[in-house]
Protein backbone atom coordinates (compact mmCIF):
# COMPACT_ATOMS: atom_id res chain seq x y z
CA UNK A 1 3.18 15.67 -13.81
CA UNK A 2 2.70 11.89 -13.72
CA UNK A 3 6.69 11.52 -12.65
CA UNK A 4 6.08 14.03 -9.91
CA UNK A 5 3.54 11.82 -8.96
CA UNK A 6 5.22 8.50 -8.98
CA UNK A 7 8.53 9.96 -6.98
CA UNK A 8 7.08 12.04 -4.69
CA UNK A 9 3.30 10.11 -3.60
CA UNK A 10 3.45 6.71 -4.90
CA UNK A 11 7.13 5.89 -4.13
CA UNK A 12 7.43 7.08 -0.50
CA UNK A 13 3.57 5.54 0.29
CA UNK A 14 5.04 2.11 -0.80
CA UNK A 15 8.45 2.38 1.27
CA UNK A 16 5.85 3.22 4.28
CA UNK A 17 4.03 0.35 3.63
CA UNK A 18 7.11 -1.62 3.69
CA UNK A 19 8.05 -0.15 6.48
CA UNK A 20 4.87 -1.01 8.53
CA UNK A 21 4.68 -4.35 7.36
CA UNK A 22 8.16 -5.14 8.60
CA UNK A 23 7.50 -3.25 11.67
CA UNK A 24 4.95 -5.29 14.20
CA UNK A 25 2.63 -3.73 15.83
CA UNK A 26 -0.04 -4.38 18.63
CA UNK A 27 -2.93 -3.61 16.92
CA UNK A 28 -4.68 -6.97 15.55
CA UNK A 29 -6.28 -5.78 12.42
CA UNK A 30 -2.63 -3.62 11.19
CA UNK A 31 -1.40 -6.41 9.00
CA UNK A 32 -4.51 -6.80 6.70
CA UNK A 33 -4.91 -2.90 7.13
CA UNK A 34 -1.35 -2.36 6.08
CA UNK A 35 -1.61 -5.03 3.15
CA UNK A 36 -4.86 -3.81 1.71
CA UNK A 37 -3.47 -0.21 1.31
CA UNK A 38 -0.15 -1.42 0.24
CA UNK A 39 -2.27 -3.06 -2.59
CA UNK A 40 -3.94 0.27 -3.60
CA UNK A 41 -1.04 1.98 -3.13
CA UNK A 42 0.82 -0.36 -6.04
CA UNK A 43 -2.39 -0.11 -7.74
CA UNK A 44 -2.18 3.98 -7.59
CA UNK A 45 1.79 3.63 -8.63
CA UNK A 46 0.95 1.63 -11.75
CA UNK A 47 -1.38 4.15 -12.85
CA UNK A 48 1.02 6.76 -12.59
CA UNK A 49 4.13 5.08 -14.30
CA UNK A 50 1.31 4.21 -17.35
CA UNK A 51 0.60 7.66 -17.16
CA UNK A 52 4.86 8.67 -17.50
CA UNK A 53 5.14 6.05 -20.09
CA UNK A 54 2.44 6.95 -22.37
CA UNK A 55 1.03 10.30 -21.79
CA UNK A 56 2.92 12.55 -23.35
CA UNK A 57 3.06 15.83 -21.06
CA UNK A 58 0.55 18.53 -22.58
CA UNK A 59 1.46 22.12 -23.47
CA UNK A 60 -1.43 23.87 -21.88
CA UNK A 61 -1.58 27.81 -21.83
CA UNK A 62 -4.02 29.54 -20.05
CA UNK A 63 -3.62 32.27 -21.77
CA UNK A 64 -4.71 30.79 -24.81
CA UNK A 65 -7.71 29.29 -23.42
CA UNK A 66 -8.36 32.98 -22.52
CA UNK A 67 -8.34 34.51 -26.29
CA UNK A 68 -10.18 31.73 -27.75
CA UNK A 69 -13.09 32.32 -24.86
CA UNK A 70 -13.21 35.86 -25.91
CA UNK A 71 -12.76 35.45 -29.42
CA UNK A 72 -16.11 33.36 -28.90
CA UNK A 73 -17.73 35.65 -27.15
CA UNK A 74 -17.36 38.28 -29.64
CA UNK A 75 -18.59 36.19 -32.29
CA UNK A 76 -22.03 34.98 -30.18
CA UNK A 77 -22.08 38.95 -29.97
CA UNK A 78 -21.36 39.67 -33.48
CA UNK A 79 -24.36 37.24 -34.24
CA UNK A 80 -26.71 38.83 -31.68
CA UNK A 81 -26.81 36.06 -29.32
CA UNK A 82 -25.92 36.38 -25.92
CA UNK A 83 -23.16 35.41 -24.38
CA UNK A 84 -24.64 34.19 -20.81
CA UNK A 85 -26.98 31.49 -22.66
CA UNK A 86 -24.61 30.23 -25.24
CA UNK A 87 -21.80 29.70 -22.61
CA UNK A 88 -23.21 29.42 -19.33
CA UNK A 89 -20.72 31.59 -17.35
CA UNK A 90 -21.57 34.39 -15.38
């Protein structure tokens, strides 16, 4: 997820802010505009090519999350607790 990120948020925000600081404009504040956001933009990018280098990408199954909520559930119940108080879901 982080490389989708990177190549298609972070990359093209940084070639527009490139682009706009090459590009003059009329308006008087657009340089420091442009340069500020092109610094949080970087900022964003280096975040996301930590994330590619040392997150590893998780295997995450809904599904799974699923049977383990209702295995739960059925236990509370098994005990003779309910199930709205111990897990707060409606």
């Amino acid at each position: 997820m982080a490389m989708i990120t990177l190549l298609c948020q972070d990359l093209p925000q940084i070639i527009t802010h490139i682009i706009f600081l090459l590009v003059q404009t009329a308006i008087p504040h657009g340089d420091l505009t442009v340069k500020l956001s092109l610094i949080g933009t970087v900022l964003a990018a280096g975040v996301s090519l930590f994330n590619v280098i040392e997150a590893a990408p998780n295997e995450f199954d809904p599904k799974l999350l699923d049977k383990e909520l209702d295995r739960r559930k059925l236990r509370l119940l098994i005990m003779g607790r309910s199930v709205k108080s111990e897990t707060k879901l409606e």
